[in-house]
Structures are given as structure tokens and as C-alpha cells.
PDB file of N, CA and C in Angstrom:
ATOM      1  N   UNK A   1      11.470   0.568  -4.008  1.00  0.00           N
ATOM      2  CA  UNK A   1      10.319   1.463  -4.062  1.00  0.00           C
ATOM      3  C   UNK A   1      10.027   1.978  -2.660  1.00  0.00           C
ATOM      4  N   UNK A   2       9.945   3.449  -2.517  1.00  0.00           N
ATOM      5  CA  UNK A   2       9.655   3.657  -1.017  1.00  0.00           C
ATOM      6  C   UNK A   2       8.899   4.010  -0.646  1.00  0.00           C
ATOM      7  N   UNK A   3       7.858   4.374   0.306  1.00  0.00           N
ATOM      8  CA  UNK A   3       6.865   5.013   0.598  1.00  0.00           C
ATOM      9  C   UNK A   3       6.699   6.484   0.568  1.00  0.00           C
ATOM     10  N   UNK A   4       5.947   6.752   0.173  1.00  0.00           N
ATOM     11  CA  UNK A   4       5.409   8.191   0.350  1.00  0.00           C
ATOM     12  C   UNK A   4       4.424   8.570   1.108  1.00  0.00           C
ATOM     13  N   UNK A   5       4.525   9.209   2.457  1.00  0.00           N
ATOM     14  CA  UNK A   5       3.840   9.177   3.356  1.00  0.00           C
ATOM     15  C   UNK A   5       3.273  10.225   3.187  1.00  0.00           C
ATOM     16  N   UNK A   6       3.164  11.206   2.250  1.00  0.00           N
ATOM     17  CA  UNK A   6       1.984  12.546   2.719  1.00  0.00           C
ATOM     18  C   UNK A   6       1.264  12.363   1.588  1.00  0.00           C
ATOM     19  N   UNK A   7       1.108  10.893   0.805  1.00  0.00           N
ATOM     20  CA  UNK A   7      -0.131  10.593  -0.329  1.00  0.00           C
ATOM     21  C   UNK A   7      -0.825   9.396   0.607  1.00  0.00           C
ATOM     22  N   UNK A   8      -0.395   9.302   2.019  1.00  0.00           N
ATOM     23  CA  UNK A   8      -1.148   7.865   2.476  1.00  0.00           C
ATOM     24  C   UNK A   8      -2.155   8.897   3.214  1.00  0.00           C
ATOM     25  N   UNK A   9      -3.734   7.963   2.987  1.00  0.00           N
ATOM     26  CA  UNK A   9      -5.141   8.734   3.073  1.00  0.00           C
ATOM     27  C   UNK A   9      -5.204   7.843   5.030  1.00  0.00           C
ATOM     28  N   UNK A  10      -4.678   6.968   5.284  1.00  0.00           N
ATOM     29  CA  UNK A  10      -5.359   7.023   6.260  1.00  0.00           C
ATOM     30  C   UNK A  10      -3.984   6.716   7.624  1.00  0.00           C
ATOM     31  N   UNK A  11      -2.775   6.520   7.350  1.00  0.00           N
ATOM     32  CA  UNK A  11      -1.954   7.034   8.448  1.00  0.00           C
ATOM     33  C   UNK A  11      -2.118   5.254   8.818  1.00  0.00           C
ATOM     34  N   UNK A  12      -2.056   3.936   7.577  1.00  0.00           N
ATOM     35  CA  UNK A  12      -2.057   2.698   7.924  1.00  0.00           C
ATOM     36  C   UNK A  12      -1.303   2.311   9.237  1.00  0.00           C
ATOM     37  N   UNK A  13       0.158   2.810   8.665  1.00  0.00           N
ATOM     38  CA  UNK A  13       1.526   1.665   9.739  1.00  0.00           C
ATOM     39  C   UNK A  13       1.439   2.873  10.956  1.00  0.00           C
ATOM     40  N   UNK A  14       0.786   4.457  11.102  1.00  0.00           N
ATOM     41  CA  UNK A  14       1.100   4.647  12.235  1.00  0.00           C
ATOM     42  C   UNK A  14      -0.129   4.137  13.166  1.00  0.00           C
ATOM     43  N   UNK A  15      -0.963   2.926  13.022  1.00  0.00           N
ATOM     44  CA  UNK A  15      -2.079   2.883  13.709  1.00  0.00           C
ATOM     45  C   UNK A  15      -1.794   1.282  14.440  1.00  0.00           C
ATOM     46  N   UNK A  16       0.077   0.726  13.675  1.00  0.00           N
ATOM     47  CA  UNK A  16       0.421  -0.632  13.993  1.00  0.00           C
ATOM     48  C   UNK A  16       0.927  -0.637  15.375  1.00  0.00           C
ATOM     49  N   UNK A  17       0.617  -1.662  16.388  1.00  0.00           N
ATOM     50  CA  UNK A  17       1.481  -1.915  17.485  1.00  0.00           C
ATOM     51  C   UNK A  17       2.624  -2.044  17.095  1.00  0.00           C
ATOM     52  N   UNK A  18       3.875  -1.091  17.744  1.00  0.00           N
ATOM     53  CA  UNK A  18       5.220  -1.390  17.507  1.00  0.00           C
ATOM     54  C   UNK A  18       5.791  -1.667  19.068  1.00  0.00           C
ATOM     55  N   UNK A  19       6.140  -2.599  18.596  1.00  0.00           N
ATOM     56  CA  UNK A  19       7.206  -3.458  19.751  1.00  0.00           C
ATOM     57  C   UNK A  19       8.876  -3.380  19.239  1.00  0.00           C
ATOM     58  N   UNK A  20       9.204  -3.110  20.488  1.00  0.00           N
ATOM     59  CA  UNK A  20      10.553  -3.055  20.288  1.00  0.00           C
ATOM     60  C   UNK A  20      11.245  -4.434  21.941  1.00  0.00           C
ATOM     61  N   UNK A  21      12.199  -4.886  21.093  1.00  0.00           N
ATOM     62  CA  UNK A  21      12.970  -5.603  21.633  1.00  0.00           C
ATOM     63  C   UNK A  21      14.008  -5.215  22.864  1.00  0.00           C
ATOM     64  N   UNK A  22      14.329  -5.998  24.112  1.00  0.00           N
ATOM     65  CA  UNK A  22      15.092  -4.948  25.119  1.00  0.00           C
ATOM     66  C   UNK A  22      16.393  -3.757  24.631  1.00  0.00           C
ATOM     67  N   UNK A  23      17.207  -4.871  23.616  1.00  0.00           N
ATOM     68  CA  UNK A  23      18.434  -4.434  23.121  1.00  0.00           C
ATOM     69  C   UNK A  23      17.933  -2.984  22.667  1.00  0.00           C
ATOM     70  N   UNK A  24      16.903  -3.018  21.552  1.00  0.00           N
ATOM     71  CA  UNK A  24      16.301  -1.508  20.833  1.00  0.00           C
ATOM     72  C   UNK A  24      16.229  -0.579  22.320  1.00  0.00           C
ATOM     73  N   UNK A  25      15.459  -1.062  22.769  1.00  0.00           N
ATOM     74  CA  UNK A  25      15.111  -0.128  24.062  1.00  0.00           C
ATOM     75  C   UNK A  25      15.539   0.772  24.820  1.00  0.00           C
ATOM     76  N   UNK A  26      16.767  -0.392  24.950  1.00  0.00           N
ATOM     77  CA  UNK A  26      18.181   0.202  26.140  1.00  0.00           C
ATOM     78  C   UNK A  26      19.151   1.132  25.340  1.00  0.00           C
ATOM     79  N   UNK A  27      18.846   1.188  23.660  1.00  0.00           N
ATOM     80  CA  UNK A  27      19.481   2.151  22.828  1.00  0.00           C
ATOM     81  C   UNK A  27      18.673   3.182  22.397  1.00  0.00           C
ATOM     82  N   UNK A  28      17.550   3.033  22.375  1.00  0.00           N
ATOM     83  CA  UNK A  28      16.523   4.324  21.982  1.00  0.00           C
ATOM     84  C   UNK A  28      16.641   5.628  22.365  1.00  0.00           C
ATOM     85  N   UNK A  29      16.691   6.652  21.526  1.00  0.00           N
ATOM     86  CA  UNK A  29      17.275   7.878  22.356  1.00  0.00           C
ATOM     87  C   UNK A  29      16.005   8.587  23.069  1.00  0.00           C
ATOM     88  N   UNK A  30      16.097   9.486  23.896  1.00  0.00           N
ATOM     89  CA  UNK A  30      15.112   9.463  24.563  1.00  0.00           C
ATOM     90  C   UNK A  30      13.950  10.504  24.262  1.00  0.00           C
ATOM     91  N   UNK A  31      14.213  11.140  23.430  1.00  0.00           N
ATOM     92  CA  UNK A  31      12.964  11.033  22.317  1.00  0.00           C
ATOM     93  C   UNK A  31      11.649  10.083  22.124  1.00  0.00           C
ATOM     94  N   UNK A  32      12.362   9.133  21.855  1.00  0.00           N
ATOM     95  CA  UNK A  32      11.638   7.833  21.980  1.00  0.00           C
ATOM     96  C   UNK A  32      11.165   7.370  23.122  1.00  0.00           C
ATOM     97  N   UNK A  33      12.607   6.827  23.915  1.00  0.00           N
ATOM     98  CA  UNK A  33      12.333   6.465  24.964  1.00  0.00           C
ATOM     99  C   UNK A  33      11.477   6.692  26.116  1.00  0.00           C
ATOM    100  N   UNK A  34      10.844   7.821  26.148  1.00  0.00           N
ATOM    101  CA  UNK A  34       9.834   8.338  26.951  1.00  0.00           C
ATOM    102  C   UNK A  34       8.652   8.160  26.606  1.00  0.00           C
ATOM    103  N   UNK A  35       8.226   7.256  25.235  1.00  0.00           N
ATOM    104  CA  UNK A  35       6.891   7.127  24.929  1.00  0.00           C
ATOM    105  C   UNK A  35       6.988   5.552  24.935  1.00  0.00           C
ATOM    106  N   UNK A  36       7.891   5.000  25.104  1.00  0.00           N
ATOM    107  CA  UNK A  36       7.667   3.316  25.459  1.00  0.00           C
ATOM    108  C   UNK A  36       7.727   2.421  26.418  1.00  0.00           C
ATOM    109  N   UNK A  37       6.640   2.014  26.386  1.00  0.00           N
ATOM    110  CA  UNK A  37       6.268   1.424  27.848  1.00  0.00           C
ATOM    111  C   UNK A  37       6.314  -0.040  28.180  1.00  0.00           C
ATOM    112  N   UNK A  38       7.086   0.130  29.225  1.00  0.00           N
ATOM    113  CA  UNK A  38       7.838  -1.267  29.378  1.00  0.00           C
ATOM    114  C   UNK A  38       6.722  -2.370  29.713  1.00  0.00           C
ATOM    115  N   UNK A  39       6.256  -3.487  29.187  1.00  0.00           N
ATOM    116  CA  UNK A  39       5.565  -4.444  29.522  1.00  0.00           C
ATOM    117  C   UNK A  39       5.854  -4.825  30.746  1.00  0.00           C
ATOM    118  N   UNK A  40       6.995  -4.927  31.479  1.00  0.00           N
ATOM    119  CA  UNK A  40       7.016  -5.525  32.663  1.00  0.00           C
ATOM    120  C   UNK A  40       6.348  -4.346  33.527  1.00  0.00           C
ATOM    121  N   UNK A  41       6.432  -2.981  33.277  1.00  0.00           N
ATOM    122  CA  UNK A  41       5.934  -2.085  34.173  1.00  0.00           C
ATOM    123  C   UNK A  41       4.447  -2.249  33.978  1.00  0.00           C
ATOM    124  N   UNK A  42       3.775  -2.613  32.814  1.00  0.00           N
ATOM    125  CA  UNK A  42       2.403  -2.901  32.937  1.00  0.00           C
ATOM    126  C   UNK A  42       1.948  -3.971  33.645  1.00  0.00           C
ATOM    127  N   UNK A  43       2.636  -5.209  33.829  1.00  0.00           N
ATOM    128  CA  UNK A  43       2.564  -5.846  34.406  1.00  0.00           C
ATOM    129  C   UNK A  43       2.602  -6.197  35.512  1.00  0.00           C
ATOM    130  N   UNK A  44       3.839  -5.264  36.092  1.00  0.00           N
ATOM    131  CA  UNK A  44       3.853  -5.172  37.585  1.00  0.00           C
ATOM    132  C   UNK A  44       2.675  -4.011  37.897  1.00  0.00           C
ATOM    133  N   UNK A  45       1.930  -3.210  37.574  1.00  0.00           N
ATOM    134  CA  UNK A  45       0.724  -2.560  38.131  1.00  0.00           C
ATOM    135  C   UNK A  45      -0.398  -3.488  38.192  1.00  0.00           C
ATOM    136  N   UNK A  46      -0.353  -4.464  37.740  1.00  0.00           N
ATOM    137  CA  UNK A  46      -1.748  -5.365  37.632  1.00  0.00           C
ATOM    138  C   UNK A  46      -1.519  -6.353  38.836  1.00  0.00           C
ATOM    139  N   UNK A  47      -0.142  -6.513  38.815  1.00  0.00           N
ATOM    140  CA  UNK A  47       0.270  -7.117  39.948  1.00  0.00           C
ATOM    141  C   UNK A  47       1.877  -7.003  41.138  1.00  0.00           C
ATOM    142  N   UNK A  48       1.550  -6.053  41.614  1.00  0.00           N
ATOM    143  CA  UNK A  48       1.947  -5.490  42.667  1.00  0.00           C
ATOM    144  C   UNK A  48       3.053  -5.814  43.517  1.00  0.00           C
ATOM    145  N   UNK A  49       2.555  -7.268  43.813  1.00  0.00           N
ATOM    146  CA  UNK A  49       2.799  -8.239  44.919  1.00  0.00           C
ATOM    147  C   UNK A  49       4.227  -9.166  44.026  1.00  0.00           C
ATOM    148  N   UNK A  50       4.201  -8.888  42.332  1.00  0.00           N
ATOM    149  CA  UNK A  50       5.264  -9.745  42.181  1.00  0.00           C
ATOM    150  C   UNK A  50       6.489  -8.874  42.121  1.00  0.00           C
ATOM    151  N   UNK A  51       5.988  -7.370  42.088  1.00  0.00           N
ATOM    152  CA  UNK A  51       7.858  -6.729  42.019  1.00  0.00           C
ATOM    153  C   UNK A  51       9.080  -7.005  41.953  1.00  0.00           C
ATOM    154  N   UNK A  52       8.750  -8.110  43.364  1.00  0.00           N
ATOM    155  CA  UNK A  52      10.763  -8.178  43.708  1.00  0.00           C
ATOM    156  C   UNK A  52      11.538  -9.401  42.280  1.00  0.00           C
ATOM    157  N   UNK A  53       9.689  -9.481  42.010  1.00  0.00           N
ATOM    158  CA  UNK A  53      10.255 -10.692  40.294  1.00  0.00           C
ATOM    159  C   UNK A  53      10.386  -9.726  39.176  1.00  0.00           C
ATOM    160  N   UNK A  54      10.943  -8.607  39.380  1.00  0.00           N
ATOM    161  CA  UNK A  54      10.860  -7.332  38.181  1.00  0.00           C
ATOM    162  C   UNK A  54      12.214  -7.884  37.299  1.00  0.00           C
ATOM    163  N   UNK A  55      12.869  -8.548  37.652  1.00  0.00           N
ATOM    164  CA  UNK A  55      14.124  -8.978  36.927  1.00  0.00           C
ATOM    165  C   UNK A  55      13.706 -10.579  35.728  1.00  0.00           C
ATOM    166  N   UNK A  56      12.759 -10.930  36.818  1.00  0.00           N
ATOM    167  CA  UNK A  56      12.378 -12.103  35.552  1.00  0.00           C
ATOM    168  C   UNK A  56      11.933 -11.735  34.629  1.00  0.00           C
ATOM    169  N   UNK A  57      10.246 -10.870  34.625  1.00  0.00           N
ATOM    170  CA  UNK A  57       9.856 -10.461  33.936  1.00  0.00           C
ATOM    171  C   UNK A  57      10.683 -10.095  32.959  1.00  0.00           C
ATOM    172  N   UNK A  58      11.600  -8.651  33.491  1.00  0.00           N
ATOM    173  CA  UNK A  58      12.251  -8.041  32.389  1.00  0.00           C
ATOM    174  C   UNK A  58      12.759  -9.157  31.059  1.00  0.00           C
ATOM    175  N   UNK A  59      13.352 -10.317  31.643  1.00  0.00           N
ATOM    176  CA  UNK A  59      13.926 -11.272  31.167  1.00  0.00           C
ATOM    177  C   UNK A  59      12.788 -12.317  29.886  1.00  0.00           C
ATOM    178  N   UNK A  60      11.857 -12.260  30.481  1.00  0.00           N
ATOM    179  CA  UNK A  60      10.713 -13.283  30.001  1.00  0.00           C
ATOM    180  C   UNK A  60       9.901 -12.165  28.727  1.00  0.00           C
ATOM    181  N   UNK A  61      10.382 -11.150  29.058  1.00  0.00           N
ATOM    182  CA  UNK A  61       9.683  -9.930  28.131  1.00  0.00           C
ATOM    183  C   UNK A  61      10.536  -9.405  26.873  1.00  0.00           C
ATOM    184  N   UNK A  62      12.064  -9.398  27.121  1.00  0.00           N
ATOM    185  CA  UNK A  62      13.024  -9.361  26.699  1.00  0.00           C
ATOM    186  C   UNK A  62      13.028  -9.203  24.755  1.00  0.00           C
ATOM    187  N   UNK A  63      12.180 -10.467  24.177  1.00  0.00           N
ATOM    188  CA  UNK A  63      12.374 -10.088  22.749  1.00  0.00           C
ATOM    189  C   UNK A  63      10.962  -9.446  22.294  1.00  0.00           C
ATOM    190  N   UNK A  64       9.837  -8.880  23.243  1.00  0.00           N
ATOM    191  CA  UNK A  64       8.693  -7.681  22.925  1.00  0.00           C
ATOM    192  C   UNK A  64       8.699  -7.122  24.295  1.00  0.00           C
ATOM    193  N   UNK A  65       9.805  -6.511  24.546  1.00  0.00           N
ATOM    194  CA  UNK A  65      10.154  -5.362  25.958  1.00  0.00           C
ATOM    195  C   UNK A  65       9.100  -4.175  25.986  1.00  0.00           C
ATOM    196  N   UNK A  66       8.944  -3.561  24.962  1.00  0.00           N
ATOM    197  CA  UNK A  66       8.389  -2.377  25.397  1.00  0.00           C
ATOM    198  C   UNK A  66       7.486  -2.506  24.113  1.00  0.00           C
ATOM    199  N   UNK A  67       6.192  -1.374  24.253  1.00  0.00           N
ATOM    200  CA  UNK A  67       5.413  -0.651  22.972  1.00  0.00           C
ATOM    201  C   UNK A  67       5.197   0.476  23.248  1.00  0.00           C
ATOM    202  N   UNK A  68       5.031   1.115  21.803  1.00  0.00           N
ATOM    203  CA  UNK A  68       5.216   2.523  21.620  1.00  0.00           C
ATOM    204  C   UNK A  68       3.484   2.949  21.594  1.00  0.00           C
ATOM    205  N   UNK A  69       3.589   4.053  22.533  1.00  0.00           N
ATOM    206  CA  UNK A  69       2.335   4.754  22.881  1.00  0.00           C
ATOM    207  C   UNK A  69       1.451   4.675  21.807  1.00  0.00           C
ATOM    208  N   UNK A  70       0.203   5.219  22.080  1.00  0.00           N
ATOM    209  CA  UNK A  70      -0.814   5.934  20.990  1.00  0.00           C
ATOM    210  C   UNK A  70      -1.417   7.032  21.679  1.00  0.00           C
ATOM    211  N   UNK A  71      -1.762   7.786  20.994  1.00  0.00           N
ATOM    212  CA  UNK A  71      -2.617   8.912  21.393  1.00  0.00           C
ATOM    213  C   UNK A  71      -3.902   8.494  21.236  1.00  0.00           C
ATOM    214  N   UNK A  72      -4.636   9.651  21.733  1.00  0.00           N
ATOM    215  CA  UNK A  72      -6.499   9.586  21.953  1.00  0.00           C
ATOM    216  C   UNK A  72      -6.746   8.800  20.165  1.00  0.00           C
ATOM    217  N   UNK A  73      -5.954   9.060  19.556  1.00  0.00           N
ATOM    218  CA  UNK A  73      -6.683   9.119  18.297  1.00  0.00           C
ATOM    219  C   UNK A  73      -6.566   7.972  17.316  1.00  0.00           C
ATOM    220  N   UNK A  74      -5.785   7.129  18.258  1.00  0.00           N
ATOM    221  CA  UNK A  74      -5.383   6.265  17.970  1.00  0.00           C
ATOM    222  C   UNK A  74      -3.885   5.607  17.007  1.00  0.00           C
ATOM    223  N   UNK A  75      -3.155   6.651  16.796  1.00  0.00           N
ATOM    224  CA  UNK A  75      -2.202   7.083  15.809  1.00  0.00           C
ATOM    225  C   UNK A  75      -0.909   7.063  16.440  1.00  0.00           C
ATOM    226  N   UNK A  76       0.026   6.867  16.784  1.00  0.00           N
ATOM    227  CA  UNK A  76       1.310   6.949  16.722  1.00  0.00           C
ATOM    228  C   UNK A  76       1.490   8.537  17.056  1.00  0.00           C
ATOM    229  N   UNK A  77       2.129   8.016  18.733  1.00  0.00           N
ATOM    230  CA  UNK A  77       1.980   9.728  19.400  1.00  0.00           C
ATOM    231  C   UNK A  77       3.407  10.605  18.772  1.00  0.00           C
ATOM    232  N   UNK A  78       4.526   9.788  18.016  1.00  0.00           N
ATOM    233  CA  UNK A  78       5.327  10.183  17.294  1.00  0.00           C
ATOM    234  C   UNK A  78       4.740  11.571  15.994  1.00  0.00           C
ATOM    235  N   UNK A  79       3.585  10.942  15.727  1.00  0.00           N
ATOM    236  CA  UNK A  79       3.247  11.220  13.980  1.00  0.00           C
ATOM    237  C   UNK A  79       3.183  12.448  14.318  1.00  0.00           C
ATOM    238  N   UNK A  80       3.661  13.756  13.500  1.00  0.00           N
ATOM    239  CA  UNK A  80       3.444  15.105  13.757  1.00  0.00           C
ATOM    240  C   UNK A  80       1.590  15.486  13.116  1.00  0.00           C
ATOM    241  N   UNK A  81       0.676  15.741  13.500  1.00  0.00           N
ATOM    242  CA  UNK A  81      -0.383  15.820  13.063  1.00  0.00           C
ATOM    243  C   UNK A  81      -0.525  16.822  11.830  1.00  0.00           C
ATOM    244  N   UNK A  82       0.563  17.763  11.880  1.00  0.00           N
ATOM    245  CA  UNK A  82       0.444  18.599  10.900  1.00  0.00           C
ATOM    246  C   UNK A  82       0.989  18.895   9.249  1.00  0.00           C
ATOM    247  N   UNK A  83       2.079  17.664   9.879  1.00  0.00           N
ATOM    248  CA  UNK A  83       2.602  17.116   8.475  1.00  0.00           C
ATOM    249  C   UNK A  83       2.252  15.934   8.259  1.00  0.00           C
ATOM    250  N   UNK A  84       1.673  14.960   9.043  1.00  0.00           N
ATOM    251  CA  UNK A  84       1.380  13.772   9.276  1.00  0.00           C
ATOM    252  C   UNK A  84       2.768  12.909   9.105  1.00  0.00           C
ATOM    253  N   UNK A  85       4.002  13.265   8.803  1.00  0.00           N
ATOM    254  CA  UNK A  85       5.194  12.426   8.991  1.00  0.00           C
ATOM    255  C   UNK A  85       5.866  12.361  10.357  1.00  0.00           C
ATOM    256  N   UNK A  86       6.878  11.489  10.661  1.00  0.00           N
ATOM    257  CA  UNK A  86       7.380  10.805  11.579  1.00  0.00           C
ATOM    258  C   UNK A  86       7.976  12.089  12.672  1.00  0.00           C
ATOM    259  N   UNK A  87       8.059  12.126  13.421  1.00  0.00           N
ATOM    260  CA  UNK A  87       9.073  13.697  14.212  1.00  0.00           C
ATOM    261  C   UNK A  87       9.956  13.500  14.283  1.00  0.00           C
ATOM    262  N   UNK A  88      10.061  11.728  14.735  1.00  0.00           N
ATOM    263  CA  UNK A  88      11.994  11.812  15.002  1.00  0.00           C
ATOM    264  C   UNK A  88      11.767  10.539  14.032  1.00  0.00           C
ATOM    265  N   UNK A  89      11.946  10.677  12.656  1.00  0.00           N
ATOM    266  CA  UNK A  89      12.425  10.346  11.563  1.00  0.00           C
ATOM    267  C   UNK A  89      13.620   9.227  11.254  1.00  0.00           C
ATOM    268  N   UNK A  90      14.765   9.744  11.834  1.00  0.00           N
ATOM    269  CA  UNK A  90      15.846   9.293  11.553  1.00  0.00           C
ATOM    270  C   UNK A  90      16.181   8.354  13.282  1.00  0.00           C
ATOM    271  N   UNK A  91      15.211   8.592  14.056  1.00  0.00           N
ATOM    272  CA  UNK A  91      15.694   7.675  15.186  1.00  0.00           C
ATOM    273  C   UNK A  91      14.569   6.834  15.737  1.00  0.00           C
ATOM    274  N   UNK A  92      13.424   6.538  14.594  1.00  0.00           N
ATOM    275  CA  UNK A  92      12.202   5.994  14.837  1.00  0.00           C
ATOM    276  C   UNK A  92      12.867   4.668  15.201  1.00  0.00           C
ATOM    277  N   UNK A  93      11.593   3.466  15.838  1.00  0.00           N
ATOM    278  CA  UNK A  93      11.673   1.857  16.279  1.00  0.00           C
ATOM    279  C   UNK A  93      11.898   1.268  14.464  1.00  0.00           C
ATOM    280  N   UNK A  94      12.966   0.136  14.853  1.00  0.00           N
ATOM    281  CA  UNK A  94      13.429  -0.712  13.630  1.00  0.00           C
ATOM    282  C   UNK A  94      12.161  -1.423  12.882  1.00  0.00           C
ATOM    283  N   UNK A  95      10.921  -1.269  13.663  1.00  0.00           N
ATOM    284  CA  UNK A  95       9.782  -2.022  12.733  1.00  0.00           C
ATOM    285  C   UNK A  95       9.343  -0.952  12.070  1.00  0.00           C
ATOM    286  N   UNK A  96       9.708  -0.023  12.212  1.00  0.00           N
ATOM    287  CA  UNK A  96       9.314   1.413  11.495  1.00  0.00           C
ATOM    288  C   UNK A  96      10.299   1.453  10.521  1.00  0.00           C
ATOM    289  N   UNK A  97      11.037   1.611  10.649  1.00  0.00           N
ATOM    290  CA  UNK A  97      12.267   1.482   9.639  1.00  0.00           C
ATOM    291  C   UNK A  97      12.267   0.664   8.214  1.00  0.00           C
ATOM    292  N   UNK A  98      12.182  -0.649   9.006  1.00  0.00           N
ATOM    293  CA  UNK A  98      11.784  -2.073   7.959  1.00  0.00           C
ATOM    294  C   UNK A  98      10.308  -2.025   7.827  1.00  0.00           C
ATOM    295  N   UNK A  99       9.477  -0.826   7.844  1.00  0.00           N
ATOM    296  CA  UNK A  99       8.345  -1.165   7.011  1.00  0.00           C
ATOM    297  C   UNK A  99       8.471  -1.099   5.595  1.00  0.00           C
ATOM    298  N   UNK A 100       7.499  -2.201   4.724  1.00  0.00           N
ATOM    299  CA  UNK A 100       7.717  -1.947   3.313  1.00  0.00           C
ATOM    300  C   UNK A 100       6.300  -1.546   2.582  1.00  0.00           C
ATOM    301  N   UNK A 101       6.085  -1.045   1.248  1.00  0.00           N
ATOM    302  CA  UNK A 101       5.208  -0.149   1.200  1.00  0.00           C
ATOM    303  C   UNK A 101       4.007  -1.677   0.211  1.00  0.00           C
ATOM    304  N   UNK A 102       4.871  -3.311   0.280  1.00  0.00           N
ATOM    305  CA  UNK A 102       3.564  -4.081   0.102  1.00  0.00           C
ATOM    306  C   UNK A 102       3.079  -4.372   1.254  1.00  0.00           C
ATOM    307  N   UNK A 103       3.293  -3.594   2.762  1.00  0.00           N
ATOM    308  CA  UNK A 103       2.936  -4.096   4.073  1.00  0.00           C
ATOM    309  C   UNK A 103       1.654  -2.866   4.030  1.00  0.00           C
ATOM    310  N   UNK A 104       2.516  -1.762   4.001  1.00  0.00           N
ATOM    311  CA  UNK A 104       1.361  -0.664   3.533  1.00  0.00           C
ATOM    312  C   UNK A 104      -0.026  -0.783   2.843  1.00  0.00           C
ATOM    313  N   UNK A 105       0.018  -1.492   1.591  1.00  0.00           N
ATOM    314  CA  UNK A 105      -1.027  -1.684   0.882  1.00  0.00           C
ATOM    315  C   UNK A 105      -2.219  -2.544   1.356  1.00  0.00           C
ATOM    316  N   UNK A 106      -1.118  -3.877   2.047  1.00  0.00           N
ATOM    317  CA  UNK A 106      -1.836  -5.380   2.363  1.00  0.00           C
ATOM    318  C   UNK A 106      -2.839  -4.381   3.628  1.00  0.00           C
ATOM    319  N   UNK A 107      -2.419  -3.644   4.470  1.00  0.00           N
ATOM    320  CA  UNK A 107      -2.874  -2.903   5.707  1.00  0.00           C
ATOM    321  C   UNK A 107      -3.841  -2.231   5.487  1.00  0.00           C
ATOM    322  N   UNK A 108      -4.081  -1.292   3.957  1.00  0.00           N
ATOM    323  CA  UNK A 108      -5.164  -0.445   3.777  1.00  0.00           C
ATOM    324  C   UNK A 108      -6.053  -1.291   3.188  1.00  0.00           C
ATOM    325  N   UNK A 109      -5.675  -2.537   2.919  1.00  0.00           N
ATOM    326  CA  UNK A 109      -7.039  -3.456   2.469  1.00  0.00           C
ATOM    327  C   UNK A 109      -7.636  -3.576   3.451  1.00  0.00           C
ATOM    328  N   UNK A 110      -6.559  -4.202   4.899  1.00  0.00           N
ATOM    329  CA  UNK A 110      -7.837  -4.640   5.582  1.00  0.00           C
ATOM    330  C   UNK A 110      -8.431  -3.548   6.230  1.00  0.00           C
ATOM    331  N   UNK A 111      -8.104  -2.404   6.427  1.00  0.00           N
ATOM    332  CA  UNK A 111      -8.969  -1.309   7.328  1.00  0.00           C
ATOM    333  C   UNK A 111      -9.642  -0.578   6.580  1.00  0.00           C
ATOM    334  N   UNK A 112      -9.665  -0.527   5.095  1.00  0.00           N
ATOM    335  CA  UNK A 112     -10.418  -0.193   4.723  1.00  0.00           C
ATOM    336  C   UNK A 112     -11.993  -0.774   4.352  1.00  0.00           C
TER     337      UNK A 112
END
């Protein structure tokens, strides 16, 4: 059973933190890649002074490497606003992919 995304009323899974893993990352085309932000780079702005440890981090961050932006609106800066579906569709993050539509439902319970 698959989802149908232009009957969903409130845009559930694009409002989910998606994390992607280093491996995803270092393959993401850059489409993508320009809207995900590396945890270690957030990390090294908070702290400055550990830089030259930018290799651990990377390492210690490794299986939730990066997350994918949001806009002002809180939504998945992917989502086209005007169709409300995906833009890059076929090269979205694998938790996007493997969403299923009883994750969908369980999601509009609780935000609704």
C-alpha cells in the first residue's frame, strides 16, 4: 500500500528530522547534498577550539552524520510548496524512501 501524498492534509513525514548516515552522505547527489548539515560542522561552531578534532567527531557522528534542513515553515526545504511533493523524488534520504504509510497515520495522530 503506498502513500499518496497530495491527499495528506498536513505534510506529516515532511515535518520529521531526517538523518542520514556518513555512507548516505558521501553518496547524496548534490541536490541534496547542499541542504545537509553536517553535525560535526554544528558542532565545531559551538566549539571552535576543538577543530583540529574534526576527524573524531566526523567519526563519533558517523551513523547520524548529517540532517536535512527545514525551512521558516517548518517543512522539509525539499517539499515543492506548490505541489506539496518531494523535488528530487527519486534521489530523496533512505528514511524518506523507507517511509511507510502506518508511520504516516501513527504521525497524524500525534500532531493532530
Amino acid at each position: 500500500m503506498g502513500i499518496d501524498c497530495l491527499k495528506c492534509i498536513n505534510s506529516a513525514c515532511c515535518k520529521l528530522v531526517i538523518e542520514v548516515d556518513k555512507e548516505e552522505y558521501d553518496s547524496s547527489v548534490k541536490s541534496v547534498k547542499k541542504h545537509l548539515v553536517k553535525r560535526t560542522d554544528e558542532f565545531i561552531k559551538r566549539f571552535p577550539k576543538l577543530e583540529s578534532k574534526i576527524n573524531h567527531f566526523d567519526e563519533m557522528y558517523k551513523d547520524n552524520f548529517a540532517t536535512l534542513e527545514k525551512s521558516d515553515d517548518g517543512l522539509c526545504v525539499l517539499l515543492d510548496r506548490k505541489t506539496m511533493l518531494c523535488s528530487v523524488y527519486e534521489d530523496r534520504p533512505k528514511c524518506c524512501k523507507d517511509y511507510t504509510t502506518n508511520r504516516c497515520s501513527k504521525i497524524r495522530e500525534c500532531i493532530n
